[in-house]
C-alpha atoms as a PDB file:
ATOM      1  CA  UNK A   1     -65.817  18.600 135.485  1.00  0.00           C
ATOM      2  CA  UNK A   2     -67.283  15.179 136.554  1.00  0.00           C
ATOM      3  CA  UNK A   3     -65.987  13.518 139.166  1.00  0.00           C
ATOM      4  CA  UNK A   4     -64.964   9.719 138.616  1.00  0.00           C
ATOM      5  CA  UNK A   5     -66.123   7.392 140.461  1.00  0.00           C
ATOM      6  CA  UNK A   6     -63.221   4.872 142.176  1.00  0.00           C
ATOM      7  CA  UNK A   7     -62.173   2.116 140.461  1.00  0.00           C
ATOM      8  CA  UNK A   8     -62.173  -1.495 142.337  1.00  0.00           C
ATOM      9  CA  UNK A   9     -59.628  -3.947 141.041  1.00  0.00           C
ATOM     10  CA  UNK A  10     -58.381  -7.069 142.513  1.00  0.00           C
ATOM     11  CA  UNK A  11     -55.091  -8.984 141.616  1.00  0.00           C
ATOM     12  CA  UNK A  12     -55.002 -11.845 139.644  1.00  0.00           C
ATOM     13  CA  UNK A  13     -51.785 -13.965 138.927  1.00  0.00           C
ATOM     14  CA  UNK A  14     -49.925 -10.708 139.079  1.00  0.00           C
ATOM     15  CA  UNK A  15     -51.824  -8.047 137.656  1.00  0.00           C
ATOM     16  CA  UNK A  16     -54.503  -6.044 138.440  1.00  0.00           C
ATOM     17  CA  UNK A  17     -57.669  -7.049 137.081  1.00  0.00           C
ATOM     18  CA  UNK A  18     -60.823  -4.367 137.114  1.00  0.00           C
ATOM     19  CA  UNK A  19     -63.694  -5.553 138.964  1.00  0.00           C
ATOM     20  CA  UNK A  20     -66.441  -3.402 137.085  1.00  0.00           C
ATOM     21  CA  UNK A  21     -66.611  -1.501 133.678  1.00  0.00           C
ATOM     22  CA  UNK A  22     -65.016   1.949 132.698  1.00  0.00           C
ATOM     23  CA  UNK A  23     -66.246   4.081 130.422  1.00  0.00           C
ATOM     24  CA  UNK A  24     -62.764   5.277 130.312  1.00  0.00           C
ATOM     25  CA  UNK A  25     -60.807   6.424 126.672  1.00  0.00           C
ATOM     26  CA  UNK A  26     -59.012   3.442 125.155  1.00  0.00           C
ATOM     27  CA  UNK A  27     -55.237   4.016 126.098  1.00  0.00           C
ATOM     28  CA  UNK A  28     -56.095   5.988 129.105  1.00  0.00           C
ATOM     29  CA  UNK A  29     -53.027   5.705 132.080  1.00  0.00           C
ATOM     30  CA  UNK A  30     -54.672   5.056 135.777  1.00  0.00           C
ATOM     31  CA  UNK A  31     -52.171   5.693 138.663  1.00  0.00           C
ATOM     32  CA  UNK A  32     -53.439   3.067 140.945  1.00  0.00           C
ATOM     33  CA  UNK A  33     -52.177   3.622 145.183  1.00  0.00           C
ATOM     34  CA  UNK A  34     -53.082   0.944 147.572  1.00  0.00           C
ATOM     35  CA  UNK A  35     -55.759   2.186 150.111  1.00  0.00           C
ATOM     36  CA  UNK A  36     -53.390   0.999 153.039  1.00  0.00           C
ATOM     37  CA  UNK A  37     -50.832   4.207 151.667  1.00  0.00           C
ATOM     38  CA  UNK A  38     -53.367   6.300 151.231  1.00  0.00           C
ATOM     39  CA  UNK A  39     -54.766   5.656 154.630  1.00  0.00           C
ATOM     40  CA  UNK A  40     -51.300   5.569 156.628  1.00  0.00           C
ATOM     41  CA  UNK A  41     -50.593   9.281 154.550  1.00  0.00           C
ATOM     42  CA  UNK A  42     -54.068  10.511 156.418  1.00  0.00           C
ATOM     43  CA  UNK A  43     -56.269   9.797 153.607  1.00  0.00           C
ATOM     44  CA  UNK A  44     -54.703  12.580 151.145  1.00  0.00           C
ATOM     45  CA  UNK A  45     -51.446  13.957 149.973  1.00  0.00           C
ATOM     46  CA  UNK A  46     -51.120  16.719 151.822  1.00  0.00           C
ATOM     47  CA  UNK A  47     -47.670  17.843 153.290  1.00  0.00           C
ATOM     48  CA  UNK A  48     -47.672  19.264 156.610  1.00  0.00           C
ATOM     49  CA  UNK A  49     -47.877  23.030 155.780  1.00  0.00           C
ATOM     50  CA  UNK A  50     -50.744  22.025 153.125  1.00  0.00           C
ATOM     51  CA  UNK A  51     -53.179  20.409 155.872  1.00  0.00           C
ATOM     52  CA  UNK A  52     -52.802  23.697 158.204  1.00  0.00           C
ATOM     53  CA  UNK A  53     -53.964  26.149 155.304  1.00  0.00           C
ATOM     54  CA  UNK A  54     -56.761  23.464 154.884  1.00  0.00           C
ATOM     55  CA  UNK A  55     -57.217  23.497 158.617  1.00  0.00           C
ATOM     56  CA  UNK A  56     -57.676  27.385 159.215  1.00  0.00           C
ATOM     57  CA  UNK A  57     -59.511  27.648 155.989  1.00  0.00           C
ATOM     58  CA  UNK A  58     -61.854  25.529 157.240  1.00  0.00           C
ATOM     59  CA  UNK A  59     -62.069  27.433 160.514  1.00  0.00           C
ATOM     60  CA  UNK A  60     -62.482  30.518 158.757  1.00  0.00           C
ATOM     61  CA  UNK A  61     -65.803  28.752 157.073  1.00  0.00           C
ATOM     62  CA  UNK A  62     -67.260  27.583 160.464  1.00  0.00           C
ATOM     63  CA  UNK A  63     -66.708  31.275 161.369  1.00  0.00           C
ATOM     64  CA  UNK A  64     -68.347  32.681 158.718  1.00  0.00           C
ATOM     65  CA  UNK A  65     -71.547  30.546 159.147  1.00  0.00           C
ATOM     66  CA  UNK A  66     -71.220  31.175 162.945  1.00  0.00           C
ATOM     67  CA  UNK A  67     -71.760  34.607 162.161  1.00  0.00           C
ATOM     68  CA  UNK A  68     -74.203  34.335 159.445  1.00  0.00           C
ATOM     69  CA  UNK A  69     -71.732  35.344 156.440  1.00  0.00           C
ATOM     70  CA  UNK A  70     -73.381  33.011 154.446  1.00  0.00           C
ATOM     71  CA  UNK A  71     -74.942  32.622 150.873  1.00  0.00           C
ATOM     72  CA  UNK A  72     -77.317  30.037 149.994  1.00  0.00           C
ATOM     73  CA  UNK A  73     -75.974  27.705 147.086  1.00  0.00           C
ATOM     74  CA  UNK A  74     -78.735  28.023 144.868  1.00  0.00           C
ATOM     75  CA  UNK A  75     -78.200  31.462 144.482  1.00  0.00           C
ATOM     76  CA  UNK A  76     -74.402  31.081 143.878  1.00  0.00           C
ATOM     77  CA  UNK A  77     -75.456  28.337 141.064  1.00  0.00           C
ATOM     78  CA  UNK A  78     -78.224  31.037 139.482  1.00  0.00           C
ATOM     79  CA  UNK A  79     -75.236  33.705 139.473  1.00  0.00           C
ATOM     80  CA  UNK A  80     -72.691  31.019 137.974  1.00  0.00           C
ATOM     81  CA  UNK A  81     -75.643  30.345 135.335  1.00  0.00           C
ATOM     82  CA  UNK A  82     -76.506  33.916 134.684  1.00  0.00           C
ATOM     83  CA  UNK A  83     -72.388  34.685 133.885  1.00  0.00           C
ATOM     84  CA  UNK A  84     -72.028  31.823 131.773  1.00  0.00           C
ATOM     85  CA  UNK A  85     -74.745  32.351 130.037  1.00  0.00           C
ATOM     86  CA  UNK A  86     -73.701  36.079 129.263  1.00  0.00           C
ATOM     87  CA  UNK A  87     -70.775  34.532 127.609  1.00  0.00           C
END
């Protein structure tokens, strides 16, 4: 899946106005959130028992390279190739 890039818009006699082209489908919805929310909510949407599973997952990684359980990504992407090419 691609990731999209963030839309800029500004407002302009009350509505929003895009400040760069989209190669977005005609008809497409956009939920737009003003950065001030999602920078007072911690910069995501996490609830409170969400961002400590995130938290100690991300411990469990810094473990895992602290004791060398590690995999190099280019071999992870040659195994993802490999499978779906054996599709």
């Amino acid at each position: 899946m691609e990731t999209m890039q963030p839309l800029k818009a500004h407002v302009h006699n009350g509505r929003l106005v895009l400040d760069e082209p989209t190669d977005l489908p005609e008809g497409d919805v956009v939920e737009l959130v003003p950065l001030d929310e999602v920078l007072a909510l911690g910069g995501d949407y996490l609830d409170d028992e969400e961002r400590a599973r995130l938290h100690a997952s991300i411990e469990r990684g810094i473990e895992d390279v602290k004791a060398g359980r590690t995999v190099d990504g280019r071999e992870v992407i040659a195994r993802l190739r490999a499978r779906a090419a054996s599709r």
